[in-house]
PDB file of N, CA and C in Angstrom:
ATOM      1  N   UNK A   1       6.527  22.977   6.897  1.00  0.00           N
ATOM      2  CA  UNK A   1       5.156  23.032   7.358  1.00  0.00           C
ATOM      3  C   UNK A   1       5.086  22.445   8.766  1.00  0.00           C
ATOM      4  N   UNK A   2       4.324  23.116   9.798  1.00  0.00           N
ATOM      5  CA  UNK A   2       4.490  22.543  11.342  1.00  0.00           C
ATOM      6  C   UNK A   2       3.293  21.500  10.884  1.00  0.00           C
ATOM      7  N   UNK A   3       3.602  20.577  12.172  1.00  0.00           N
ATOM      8  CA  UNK A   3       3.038  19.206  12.303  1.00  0.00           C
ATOM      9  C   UNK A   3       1.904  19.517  13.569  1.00  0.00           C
ATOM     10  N   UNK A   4       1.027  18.885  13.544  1.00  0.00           N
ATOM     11  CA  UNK A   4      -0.417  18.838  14.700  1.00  0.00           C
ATOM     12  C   UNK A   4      -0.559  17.604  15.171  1.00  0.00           C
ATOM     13  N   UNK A   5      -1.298  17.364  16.139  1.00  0.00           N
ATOM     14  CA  UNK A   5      -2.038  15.813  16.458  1.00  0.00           C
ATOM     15  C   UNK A   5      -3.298  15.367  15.525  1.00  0.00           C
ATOM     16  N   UNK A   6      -3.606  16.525  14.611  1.00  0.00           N
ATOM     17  CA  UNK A   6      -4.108  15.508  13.108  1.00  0.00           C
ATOM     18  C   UNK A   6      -2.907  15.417  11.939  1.00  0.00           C
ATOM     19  N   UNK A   7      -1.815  15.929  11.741  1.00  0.00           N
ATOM     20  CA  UNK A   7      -1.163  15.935  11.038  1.00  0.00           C
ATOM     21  C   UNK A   7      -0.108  15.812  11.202  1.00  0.00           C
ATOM     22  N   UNK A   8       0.652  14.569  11.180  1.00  0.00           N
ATOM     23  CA  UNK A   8       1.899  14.618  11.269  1.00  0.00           C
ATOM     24  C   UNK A   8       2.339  13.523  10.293  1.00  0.00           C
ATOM     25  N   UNK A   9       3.687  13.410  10.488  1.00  0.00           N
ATOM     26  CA  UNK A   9       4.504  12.249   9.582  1.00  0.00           C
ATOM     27  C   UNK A   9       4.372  10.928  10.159  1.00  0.00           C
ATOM     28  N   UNK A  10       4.061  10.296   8.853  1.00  0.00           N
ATOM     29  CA  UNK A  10       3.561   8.732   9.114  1.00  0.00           C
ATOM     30  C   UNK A  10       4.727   7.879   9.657  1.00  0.00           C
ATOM     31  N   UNK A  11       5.953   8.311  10.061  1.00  0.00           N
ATOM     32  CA  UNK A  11       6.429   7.732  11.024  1.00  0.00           C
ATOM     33  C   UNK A  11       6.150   7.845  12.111  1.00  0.00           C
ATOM     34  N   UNK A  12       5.633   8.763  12.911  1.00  0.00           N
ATOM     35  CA  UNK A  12       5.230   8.537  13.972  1.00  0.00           C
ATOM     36  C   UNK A  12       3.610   8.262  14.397  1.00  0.00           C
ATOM     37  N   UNK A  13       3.091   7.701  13.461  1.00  0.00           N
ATOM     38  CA  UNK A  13       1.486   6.684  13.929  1.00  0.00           C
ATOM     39  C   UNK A  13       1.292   5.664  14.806  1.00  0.00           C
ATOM     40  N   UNK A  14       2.607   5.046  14.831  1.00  0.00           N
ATOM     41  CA  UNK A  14       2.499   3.801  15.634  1.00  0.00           C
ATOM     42  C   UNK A  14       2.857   4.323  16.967  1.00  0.00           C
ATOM     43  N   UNK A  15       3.106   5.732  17.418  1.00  0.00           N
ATOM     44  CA  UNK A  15       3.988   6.021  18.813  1.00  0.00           C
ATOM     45  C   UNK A  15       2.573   6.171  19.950  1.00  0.00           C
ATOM     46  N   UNK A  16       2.836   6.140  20.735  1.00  0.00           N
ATOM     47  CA  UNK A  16       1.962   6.458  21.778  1.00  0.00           C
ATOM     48  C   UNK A  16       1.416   7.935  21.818  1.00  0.00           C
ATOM     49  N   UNK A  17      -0.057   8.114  22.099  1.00  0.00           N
ATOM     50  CA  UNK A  17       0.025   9.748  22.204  1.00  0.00           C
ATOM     51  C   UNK A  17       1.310  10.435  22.985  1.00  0.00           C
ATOM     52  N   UNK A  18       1.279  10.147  24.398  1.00  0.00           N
ATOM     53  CA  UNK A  18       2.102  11.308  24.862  1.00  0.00           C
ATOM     54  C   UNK A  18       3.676  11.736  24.006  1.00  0.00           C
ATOM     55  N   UNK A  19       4.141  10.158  23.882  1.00  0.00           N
ATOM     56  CA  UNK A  19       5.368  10.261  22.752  1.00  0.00           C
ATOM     57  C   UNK A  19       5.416  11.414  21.553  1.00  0.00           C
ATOM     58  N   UNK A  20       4.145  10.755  20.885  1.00  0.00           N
ATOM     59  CA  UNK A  20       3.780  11.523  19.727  1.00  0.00           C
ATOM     60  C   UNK A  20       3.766  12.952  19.695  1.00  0.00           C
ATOM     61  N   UNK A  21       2.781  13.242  20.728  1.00  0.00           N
ATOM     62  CA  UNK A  21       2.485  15.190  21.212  1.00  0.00           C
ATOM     63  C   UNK A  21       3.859  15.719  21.170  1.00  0.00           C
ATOM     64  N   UNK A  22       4.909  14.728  22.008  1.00  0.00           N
ATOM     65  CA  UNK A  22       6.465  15.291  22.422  1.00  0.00           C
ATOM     66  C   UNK A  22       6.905  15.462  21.175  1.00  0.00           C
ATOM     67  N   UNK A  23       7.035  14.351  20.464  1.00  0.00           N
ATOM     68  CA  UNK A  23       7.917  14.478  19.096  1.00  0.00           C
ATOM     69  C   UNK A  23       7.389  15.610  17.997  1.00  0.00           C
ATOM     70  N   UNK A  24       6.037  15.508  18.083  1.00  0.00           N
ATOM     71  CA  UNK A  24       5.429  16.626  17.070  1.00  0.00           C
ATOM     72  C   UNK A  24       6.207  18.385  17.782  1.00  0.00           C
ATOM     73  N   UNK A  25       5.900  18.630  18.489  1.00  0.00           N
ATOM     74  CA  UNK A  25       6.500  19.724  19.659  1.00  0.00           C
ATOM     75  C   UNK A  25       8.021  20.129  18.754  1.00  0.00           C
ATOM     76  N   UNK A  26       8.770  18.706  19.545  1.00  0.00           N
ATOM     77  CA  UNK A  26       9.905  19.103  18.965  1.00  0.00           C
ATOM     78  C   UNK A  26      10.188  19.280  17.864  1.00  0.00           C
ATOM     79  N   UNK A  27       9.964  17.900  16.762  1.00  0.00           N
ATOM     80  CA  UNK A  27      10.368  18.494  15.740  1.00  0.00           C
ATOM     81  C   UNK A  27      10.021  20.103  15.039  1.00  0.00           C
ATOM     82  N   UNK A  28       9.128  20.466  15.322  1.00  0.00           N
ATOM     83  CA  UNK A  28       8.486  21.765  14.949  1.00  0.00           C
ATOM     84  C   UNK A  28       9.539  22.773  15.287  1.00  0.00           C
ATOM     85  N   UNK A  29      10.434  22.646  16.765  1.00  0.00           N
ATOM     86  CA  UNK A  29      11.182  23.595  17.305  1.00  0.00           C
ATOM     87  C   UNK A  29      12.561  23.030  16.323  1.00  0.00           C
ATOM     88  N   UNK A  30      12.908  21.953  15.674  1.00  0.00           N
ATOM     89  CA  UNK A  30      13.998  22.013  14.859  1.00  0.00           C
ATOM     90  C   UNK A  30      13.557  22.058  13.557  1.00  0.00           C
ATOM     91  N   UNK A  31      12.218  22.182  12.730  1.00  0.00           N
ATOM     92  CA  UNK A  31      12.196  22.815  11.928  1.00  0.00           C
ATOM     93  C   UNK A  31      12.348  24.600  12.049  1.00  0.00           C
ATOM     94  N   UNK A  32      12.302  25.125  12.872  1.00  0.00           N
ATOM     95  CA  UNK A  32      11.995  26.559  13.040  1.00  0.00           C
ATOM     96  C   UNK A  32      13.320  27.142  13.241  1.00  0.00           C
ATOM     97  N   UNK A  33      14.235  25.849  13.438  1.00  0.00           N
ATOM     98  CA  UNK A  33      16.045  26.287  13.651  1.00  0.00           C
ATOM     99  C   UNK A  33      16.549  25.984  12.188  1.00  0.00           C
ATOM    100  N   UNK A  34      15.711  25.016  11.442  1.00  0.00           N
ATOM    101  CA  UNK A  34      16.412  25.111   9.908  1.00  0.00           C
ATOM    102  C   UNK A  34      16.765  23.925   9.881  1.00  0.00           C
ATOM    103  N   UNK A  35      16.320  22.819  10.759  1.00  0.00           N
ATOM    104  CA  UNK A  35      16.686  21.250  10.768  1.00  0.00           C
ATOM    105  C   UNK A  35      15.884  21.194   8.777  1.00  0.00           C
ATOM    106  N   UNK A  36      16.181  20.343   8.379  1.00  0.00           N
ATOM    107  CA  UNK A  36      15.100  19.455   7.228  1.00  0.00           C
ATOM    108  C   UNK A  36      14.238  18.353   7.969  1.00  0.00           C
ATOM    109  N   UNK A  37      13.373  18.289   6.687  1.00  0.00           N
ATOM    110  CA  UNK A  37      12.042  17.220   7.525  1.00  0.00           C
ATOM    111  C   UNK A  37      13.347  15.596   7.909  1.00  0.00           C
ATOM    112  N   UNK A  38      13.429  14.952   7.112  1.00  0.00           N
ATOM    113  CA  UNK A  38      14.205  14.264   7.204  1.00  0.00           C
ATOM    114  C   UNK A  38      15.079  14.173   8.218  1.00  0.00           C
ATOM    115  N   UNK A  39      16.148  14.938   9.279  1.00  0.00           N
ATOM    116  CA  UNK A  39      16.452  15.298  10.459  1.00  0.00           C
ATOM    117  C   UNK A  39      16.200  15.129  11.292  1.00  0.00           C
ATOM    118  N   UNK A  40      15.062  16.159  11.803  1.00  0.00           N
ATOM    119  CA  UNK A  40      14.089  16.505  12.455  1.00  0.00           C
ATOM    120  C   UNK A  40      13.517  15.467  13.293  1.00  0.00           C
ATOM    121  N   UNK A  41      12.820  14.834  12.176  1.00  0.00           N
ATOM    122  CA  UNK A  41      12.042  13.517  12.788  1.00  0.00           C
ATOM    123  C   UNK A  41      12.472  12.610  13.466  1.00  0.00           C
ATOM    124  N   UNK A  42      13.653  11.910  12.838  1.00  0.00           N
ATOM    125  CA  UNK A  42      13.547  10.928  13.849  1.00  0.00           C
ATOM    126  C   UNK A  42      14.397  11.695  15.114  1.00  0.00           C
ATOM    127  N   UNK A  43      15.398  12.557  14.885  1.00  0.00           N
ATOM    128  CA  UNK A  43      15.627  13.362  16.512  1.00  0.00           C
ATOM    129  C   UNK A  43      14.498  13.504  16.895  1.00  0.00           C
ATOM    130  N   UNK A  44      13.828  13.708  16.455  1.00  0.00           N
ATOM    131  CA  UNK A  44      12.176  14.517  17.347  1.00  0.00           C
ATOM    132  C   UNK A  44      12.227  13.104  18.421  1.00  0.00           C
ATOM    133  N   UNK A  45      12.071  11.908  17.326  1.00  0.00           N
ATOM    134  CA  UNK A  45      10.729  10.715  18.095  1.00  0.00           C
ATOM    135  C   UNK A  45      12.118  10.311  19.282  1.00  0.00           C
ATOM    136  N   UNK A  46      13.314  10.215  19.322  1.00  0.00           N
ATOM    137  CA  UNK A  46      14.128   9.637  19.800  1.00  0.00           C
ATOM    138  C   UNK A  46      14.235  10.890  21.159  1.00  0.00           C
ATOM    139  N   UNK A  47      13.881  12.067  21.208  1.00  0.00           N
ATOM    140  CA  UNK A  47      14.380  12.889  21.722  1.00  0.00           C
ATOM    141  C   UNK A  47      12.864  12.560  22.645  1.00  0.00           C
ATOM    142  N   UNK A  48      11.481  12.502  21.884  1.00  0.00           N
ATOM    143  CA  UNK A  48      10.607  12.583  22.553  1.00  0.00           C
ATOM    144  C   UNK A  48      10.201  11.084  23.433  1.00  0.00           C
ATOM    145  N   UNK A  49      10.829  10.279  22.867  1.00  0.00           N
ATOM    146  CA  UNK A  49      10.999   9.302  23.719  1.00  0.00           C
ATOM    147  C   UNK A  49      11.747   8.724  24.800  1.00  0.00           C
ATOM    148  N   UNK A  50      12.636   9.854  24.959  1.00  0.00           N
ATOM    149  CA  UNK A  50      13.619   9.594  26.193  1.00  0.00           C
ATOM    150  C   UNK A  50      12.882  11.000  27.387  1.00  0.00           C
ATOM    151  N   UNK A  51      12.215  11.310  26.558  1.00  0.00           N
ATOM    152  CA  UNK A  51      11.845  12.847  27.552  1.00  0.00           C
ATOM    153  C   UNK A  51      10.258  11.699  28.174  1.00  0.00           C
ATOM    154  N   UNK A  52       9.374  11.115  27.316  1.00  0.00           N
ATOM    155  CA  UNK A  52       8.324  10.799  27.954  1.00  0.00           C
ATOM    156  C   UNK A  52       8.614   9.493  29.168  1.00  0.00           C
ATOM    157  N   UNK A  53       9.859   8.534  28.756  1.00  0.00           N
ATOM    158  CA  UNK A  53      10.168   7.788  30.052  1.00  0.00           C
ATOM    159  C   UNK A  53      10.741   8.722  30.919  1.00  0.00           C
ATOM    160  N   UNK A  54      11.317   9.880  30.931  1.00  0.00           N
ATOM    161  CA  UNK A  54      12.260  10.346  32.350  1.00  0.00           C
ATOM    162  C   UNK A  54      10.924  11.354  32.670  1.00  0.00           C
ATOM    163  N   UNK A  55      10.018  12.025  32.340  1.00  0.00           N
ATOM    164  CA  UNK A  55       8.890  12.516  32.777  1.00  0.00           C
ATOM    165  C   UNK A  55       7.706  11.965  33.049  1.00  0.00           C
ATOM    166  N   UNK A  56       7.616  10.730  32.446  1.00  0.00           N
ATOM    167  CA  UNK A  56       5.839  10.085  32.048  1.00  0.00           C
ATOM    168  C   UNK A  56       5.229  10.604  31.219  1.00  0.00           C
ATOM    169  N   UNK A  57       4.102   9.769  31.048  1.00  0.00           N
ATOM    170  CA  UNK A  57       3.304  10.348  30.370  1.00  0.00           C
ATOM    171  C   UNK A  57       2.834  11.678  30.261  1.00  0.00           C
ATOM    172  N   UNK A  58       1.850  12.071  31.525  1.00  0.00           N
ATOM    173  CA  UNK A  58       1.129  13.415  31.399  1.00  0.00           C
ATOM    174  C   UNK A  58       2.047  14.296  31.996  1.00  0.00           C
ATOM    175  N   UNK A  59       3.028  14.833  30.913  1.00  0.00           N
ATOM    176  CA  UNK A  59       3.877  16.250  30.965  1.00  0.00           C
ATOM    177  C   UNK A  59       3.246  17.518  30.910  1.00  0.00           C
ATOM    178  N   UNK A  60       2.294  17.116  30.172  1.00  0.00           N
ATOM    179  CA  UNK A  60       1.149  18.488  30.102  1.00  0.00           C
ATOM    180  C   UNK A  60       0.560  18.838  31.668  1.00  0.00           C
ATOM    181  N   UNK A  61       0.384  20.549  32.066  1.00  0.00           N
ATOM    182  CA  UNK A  61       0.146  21.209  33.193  1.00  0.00           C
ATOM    183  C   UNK A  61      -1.377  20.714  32.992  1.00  0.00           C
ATOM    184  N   UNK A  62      -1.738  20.434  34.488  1.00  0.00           N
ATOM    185  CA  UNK A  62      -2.904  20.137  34.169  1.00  0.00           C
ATOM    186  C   UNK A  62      -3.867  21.469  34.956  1.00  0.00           C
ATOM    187  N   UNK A  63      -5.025  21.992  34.197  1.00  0.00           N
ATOM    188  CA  UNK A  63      -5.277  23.206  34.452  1.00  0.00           C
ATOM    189  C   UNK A  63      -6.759  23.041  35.349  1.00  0.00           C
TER     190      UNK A  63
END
């Protein structure tokens, strides 16, 4: 099941939004490769947390 910014895994509540948005993102793209939830996640938060310090925060295009 993909994850949202109302719905995601209660490991990542305590993360910062921008973190959070990243990790939800990703993990979604390694569930869709066949990762398990279990996997997924914490690569997600670890993956999305090295991407939001080498980018910053607002990665999002701003329109």
């Amino acid at each position: 099941m993909p994850w949202n910014k109302d719905d995601y895994p209660n490991s990542m509540k305590n993360l910062d939004e921008p973190v959070r948005e990243k990790a939800i993102e990703i993990a979604n793209a390694l569930l869709e490769e066949g990762y398990e939830d279990g996997r997924a996640i914490p690569i997600a938060i670890d993956k999305a947390k090295e991407y939001v310090k080498d980018h910053g925060a607002s990665s999002k295009k701003e329109g």
